[in-house]
Protein backbone atom coordinates (compact mmCIF):
# COMPACT_ATOMS: atom_id res chain seq x y z
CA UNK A 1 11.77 9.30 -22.29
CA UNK A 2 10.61 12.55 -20.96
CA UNK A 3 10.71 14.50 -24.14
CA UNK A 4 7.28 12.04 -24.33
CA UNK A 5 5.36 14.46 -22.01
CA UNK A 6 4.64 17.79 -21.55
CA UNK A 7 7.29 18.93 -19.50
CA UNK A 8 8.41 22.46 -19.49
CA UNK A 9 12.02 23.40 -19.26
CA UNK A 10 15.18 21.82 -19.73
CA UNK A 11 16.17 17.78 -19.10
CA UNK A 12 19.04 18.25 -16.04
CA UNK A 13 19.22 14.79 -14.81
CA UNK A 14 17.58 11.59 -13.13
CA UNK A 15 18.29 9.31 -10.60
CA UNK A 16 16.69 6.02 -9.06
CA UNK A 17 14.62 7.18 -6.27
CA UNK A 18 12.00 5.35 -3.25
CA UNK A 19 12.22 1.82 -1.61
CA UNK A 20 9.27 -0.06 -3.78
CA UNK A 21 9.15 -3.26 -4.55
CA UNK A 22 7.20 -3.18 -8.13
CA UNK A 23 7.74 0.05 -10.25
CA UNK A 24 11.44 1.18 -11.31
CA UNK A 25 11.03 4.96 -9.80
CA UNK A 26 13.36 7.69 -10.88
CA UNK A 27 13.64 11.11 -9.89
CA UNK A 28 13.71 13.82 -12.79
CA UNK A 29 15.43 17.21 -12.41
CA UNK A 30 14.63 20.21 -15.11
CA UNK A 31 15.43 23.74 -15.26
CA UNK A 32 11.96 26.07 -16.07
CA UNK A 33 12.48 29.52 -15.99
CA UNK A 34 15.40 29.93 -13.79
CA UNK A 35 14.66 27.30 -10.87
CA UNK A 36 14.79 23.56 -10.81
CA UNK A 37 11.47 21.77 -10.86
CA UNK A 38 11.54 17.61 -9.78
CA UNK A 39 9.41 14.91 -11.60
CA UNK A 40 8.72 11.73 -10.58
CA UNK A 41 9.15 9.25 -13.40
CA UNK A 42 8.04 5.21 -13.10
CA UNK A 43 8.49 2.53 -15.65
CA UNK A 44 5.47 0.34 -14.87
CA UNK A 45 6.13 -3.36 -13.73
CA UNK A 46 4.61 -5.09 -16.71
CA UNK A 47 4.81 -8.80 -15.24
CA UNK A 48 2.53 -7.33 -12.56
CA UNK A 49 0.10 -5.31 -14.04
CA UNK A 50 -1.16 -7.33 -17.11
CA UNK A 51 -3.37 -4.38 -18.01
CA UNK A 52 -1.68 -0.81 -17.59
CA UNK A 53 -3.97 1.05 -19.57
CA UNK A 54 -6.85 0.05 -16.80
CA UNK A 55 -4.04 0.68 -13.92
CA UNK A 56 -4.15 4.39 -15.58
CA UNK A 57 -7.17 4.82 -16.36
CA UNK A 58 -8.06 3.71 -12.55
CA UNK A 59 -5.78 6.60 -10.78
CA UNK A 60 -6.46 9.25 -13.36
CA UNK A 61 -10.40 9.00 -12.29
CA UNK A 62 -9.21 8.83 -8.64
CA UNK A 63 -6.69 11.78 -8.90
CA UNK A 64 -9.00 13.59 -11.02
CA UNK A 65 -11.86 13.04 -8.16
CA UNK A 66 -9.79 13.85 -5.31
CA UNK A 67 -8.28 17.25 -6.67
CA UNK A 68 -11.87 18.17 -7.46
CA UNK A 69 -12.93 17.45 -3.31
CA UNK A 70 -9.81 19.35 -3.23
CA UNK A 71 -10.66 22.37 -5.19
CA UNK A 72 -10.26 25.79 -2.95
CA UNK A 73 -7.86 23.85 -0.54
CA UNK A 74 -5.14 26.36 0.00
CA UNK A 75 -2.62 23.09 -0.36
CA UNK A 76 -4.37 21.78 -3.07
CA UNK A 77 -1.70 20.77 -5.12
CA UNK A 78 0.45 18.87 -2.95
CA UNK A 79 -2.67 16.80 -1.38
CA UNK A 80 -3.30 14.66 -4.76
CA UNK A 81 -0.81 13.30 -6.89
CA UNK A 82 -1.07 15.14 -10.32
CA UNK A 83 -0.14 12.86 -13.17
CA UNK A 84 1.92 14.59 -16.70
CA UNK A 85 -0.07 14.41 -19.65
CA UNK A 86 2.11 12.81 -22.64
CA UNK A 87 1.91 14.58 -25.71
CA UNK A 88 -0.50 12.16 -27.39
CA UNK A 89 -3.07 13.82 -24.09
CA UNK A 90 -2.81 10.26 -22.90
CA UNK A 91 -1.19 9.74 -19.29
CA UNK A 92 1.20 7.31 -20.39
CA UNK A 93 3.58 6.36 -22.86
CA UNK A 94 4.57 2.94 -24.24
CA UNK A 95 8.40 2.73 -25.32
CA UNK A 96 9.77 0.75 -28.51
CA UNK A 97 9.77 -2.05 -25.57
CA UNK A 98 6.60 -2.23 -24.75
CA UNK A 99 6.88 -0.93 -21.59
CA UNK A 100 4.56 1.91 -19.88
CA UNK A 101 6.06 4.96 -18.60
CA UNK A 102 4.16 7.55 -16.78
CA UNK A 103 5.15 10.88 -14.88
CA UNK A 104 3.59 12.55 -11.48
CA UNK A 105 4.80 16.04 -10.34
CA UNK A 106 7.08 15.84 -7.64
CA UNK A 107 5.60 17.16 -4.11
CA UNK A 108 7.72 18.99 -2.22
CA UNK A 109 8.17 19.81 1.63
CA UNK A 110 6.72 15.93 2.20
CA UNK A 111 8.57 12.98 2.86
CA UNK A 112 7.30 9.43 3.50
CA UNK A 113 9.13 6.93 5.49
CA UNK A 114 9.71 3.14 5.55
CA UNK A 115 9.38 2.96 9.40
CA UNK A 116 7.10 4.64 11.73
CA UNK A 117 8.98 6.91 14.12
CA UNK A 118 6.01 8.41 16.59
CA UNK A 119 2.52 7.84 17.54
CA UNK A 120 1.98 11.18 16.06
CA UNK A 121 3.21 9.77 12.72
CA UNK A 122 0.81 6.35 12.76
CA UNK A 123 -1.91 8.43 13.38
CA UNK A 124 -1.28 11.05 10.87
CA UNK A 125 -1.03 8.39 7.87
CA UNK A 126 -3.96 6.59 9.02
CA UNK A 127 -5.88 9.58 8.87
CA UNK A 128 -4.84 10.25 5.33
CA UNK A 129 -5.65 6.73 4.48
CA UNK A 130 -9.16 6.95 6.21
CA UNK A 131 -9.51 10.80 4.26
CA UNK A 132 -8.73 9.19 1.28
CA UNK A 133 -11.32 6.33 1.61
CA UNK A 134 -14.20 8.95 2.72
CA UNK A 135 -13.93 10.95 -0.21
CA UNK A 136 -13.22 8.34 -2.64
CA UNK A 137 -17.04 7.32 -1.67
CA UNK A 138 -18.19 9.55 -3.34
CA UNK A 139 -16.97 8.67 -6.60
CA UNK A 140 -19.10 7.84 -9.23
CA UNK A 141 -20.38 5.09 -11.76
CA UNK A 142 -18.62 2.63 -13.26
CA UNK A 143 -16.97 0.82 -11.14
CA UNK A 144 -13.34 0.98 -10.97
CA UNK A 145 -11.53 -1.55 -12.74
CA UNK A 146 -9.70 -4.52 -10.97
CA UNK A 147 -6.36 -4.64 -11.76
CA UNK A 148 -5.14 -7.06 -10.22
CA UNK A 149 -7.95 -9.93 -9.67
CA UNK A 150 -8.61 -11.18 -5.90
CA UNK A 151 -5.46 -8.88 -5.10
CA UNK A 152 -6.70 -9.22 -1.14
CA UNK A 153 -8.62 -12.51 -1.67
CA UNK A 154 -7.33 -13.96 1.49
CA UNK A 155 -8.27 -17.21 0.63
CA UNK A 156 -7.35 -17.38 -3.10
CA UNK A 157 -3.73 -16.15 -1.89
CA UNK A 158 -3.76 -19.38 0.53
CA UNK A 159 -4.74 -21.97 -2.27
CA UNK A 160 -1.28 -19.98 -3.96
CA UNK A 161 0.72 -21.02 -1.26
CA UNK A 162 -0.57 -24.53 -1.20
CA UNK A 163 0.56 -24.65 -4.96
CA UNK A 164 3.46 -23.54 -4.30
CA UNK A 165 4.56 -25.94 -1.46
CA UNK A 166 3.32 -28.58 -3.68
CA UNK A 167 5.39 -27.47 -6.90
CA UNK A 168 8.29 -26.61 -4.93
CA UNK A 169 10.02 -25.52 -8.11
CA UNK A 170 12.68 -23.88 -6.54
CA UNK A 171 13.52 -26.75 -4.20
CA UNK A 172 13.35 -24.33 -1.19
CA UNK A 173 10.84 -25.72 0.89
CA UNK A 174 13.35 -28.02 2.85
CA UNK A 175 14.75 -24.79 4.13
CA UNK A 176 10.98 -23.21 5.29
CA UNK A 177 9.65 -25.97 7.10
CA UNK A 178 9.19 -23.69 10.31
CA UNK A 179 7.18 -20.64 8.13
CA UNK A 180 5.14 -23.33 5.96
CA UNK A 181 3.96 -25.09 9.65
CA UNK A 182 3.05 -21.75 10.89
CA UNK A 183 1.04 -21.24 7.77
CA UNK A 184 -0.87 -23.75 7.58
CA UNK A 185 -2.02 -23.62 11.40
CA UNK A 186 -4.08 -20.91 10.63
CA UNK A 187 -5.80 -22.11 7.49
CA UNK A 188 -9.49 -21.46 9.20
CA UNK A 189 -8.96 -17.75 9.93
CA UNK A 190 -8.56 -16.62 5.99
CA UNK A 191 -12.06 -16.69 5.27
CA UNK A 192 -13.19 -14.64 7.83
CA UNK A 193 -13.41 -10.63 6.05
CA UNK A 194 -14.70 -12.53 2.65
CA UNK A 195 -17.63 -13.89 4.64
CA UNK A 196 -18.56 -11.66 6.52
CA UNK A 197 -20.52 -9.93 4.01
CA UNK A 198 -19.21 -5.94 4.19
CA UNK A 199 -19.80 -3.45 1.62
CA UNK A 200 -17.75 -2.69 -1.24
CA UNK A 201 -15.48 0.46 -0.73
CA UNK A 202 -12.75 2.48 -3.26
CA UNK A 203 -9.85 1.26 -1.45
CA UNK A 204 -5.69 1.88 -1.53
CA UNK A 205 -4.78 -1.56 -1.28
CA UNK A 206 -1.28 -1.06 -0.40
CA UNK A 207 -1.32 1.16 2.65
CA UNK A 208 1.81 0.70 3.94
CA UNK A 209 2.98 3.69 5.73
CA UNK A 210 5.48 4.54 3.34
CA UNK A 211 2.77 5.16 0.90
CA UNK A 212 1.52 8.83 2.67
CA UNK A 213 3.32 12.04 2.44
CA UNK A 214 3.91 14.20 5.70
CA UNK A 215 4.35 17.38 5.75
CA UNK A 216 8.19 18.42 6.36
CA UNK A 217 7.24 21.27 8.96
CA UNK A 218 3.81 20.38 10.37
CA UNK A 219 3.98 16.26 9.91
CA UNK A 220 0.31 16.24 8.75
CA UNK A 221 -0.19 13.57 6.38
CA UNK A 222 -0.85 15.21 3.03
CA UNK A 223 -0.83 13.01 0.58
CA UNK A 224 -1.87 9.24 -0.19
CA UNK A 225 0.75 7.89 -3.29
CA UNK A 226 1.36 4.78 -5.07
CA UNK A 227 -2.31 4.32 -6.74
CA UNK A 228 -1.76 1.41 -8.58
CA UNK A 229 -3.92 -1.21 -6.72
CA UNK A 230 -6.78 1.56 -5.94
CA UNK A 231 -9.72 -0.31 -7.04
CA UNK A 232 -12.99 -1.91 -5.48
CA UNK A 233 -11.83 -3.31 -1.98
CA UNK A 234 -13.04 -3.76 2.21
CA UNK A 235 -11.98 -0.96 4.07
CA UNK A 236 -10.31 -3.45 6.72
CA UNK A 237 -7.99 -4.19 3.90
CA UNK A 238 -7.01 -0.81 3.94
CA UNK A 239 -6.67 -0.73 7.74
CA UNK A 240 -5.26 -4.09 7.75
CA UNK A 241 -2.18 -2.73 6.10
CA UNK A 242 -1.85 0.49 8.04
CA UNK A 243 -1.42 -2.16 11.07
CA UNK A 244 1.39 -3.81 9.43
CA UNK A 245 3.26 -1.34 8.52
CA UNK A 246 3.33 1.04 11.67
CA UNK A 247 2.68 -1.32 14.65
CA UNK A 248 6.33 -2.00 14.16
CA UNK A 249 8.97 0.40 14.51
CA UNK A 250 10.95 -2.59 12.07
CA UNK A 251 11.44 -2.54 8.54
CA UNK A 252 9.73 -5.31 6.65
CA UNK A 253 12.76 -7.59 6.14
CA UNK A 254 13.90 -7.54 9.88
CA UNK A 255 16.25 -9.67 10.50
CA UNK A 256 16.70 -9.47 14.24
CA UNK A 257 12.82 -11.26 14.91
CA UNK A 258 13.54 -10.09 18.63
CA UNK A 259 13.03 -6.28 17.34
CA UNK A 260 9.26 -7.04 16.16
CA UNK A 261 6.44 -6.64 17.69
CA UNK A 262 2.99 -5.18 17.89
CA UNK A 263 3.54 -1.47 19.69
CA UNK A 264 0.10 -0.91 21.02
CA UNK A 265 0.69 3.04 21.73
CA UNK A 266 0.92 2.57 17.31
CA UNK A 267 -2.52 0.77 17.05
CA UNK A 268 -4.15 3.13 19.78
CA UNK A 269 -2.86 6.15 17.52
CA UNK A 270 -4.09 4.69 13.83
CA UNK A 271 -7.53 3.32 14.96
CA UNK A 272 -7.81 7.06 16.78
CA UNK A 273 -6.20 8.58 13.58
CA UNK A 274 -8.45 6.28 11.22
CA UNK A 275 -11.60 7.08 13.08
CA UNK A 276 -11.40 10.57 12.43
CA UNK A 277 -11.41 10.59 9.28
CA UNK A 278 -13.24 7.64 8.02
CA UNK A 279 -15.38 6.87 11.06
CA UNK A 280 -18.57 8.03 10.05
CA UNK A 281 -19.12 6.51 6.87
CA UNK A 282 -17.85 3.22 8.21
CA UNK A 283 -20.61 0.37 9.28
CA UNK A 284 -20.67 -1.23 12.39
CA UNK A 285 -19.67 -4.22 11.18
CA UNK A 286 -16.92 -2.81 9.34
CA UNK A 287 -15.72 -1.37 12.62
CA UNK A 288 -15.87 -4.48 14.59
CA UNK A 289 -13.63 -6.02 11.95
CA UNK A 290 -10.84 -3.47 12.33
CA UNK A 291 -8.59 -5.50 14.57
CA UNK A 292 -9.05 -8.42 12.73
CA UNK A 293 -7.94 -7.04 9.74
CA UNK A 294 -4.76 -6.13 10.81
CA UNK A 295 -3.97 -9.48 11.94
CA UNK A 296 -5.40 -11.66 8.99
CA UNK A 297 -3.06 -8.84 6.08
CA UNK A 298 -0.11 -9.35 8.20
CA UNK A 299 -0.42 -12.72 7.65
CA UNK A 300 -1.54 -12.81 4.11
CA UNK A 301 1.17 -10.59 3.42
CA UNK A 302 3.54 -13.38 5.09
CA UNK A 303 2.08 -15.76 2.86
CA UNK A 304 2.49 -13.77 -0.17
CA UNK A 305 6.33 -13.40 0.88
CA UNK A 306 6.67 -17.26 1.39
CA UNK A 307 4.56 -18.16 -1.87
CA UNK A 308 6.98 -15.86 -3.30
CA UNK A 309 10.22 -17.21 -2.13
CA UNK A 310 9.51 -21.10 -2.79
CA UNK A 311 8.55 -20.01 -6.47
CA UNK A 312 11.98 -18.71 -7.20
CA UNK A 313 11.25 -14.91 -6.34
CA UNK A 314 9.25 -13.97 -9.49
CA UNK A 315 7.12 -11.53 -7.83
CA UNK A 316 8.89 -9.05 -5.50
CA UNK A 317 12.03 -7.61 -6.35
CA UNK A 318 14.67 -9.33 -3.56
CA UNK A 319 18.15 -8.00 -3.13
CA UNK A 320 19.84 -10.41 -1.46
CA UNK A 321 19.42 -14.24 -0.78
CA UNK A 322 16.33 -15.50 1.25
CA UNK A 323 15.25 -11.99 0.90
CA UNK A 324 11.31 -13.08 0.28
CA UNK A 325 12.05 -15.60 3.73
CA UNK A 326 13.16 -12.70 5.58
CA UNK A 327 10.15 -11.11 4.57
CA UNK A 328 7.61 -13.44 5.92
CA UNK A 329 9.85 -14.02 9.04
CA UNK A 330 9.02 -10.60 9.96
CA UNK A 331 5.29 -10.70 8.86
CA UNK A 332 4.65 -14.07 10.64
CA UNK A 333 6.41 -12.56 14.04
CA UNK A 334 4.37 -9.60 13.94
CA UNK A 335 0.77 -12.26 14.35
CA UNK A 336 2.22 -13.57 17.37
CA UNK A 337 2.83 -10.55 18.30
CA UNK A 338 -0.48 -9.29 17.36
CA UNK A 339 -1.98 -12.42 18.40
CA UNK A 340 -0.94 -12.45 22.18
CA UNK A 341 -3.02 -8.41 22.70
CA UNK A 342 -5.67 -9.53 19.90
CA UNK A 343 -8.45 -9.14 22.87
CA UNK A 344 -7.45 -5.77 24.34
CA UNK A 345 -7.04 -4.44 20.44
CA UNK A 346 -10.73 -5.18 20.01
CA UNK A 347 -11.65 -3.71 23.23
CA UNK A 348 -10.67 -0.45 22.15
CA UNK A 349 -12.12 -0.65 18.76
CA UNK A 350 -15.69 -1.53 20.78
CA UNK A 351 -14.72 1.57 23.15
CA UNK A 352 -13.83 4.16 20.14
CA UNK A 353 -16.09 3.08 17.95
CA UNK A 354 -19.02 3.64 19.95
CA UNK A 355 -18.02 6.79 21.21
């Protein structure tokens, strides 16, 4: 497969590499001229991404974009992901299966993690994620393409879940009576960011905190990766995420629900890390929703899990049973969690944002 792009050096090896659920990731080794140089290579996740060639053409503009904000950073090249041209000058390549291949060089002395470990940490990613919105406003005309349609249409994801408690084609809803009641209790709050009438932004879509790169010595994030939902978004989407994924010190499939909660030392240090970065081109409004958002993607997220899991598991890879239940266990723990300090999280969005 790699022989397909322009690769200097010779083929040593590859191996499966990362925790995602979508992509099949590997890492490449090759020797060029005397040292070993590392390659990520993905196989793109065709029953997800209908339309590759816009998924590419999408984070080739927004790579392209942010190394040129980047130009005459002394780190340049390890704080964009910098995708392998295939020898047709295309950034793909389609095997004799129709699949879509594509390559990024690897970036080294970085590390992302599935877990949050610090303060320091949560506010480090969120200030990547918050960089990488601010200069991704810049970007301009057309419009990026939307890859995957209503990806954070809270709403839209809801009607899903209806369907799928109504198909039950799995015959698993008998077994998620609790997680389909808790659902469906808070039907009126998915609305709320699609109303509320906020400006269009260039936005990750998947911030989870394994998605940033910090720096092995200085544990500055570097680098945002994983740009396949980048497209036109909210930026409490983005934010929304970031809460998620690093207000718990818990992996995502937790099974011990005692273990998750909302850490609010975590949401003080990502609003504070956010803010820096991404503060000032923010609207008020957009500000106010910031709490919010990280309550209403925790629990869309939940729903996507649970949608998932009574349709047979066709989305998300799962690697062991209930997997996709587990999943939205966690999700649906962490709004309680958030639920119950909901009023002191906006208090300190109204106290940060204003200063």
């Amino acid at each position: 497969m790699t022989r397909h792009f322009v690769i200097d050096g010779e083929f040593a090896g590859a191996a499966p590499y990362g925790s995602g659920h979508i992509n099949d990731s590997y890492c490449g080794v090759f020797h060029e001229n005397g040292k070993q140089v590392r390659y990520i290579i993905q196989r793109m996740n065709g029953h997800v991404f209908r339309n590759p060639v816009a998924v590419m053409e999408n984070i080739q503009r927004v790579t392209g974009h942010l190394a040129q904000q980047l130009n005459g950073h002394g780190d340049c090249d390890r704080r964009v992901l910098t995708l392998i041209p295939a020898r047709d000058e295309r950034v793909w390549h389609i095997d004799a299966n129709g699949a879509y291949w594509r390559v990024y060089r690897f970036i080294e002395g970085a590390a992302s993690f599935d877990a949050v470990q610090s303060p320091e940490q949560a506010f480090q990613a969120a200030r990547a994620f918050g960089r990488f919105q601010q200069m991704l406003a810049s970007l301009p005309a057309p419009r990026l393409h939307e890859t995957i349609a209503d990806f954070h249409h809270t709403p839209k994801r809801f009607a899903a879940l209806e369907a799928a408690i109504a198909a039950d084609v799995a015959n698993r809803a008998a077994t998620a009576k609790p997680e389909i009641g808790f659902a469906l209790a808070r039907k009126s709050m998915v609305s709320t960011l699609i109303d509320a009438n906020l400006p269009e932004r260039v936005t990750h879509n998947d911030t989870k905190f394994n998605n940033v790169l910090l720096d092995d010595a200085t544990g500055e994030g570097i680098c945002v990766i994983d740009l396949d939902t980048v497209m036109p978004g909210l930026a409490g989407y983005d934010f929304g995420d970031m809460v998620r994924t690093a207000t718990s010190s818990t992996q995502e499939d937790e099974r011990d629900l005692s273990r998750v909660s909302m850490e609010f030392p975590m949401f003080d240090a990502l609003l504070r890390g956010y803010l820096s970065s991404a503060g000032d081109f923010l609207t008020k409004e957009e500000k106010r929703t910031l709490a919010f958002s990280g309550k209403l993607i925790t629990f869309e997220i939940g729903i996507r899990f649970l949608a998932d899991y009574l349709s047979g598991d066709t989305y998300f890879k799962t690697h062991r049973q209930g997997h996709n239940l587990d999943r939205c266990r966690t999700q649906f723990k962490l709004v309680e969690s958030i639920e119950a300090q909901e009023e002191a999280m906006h208090r300190l969005v109204e106290r940060l944002a204003s200063a």
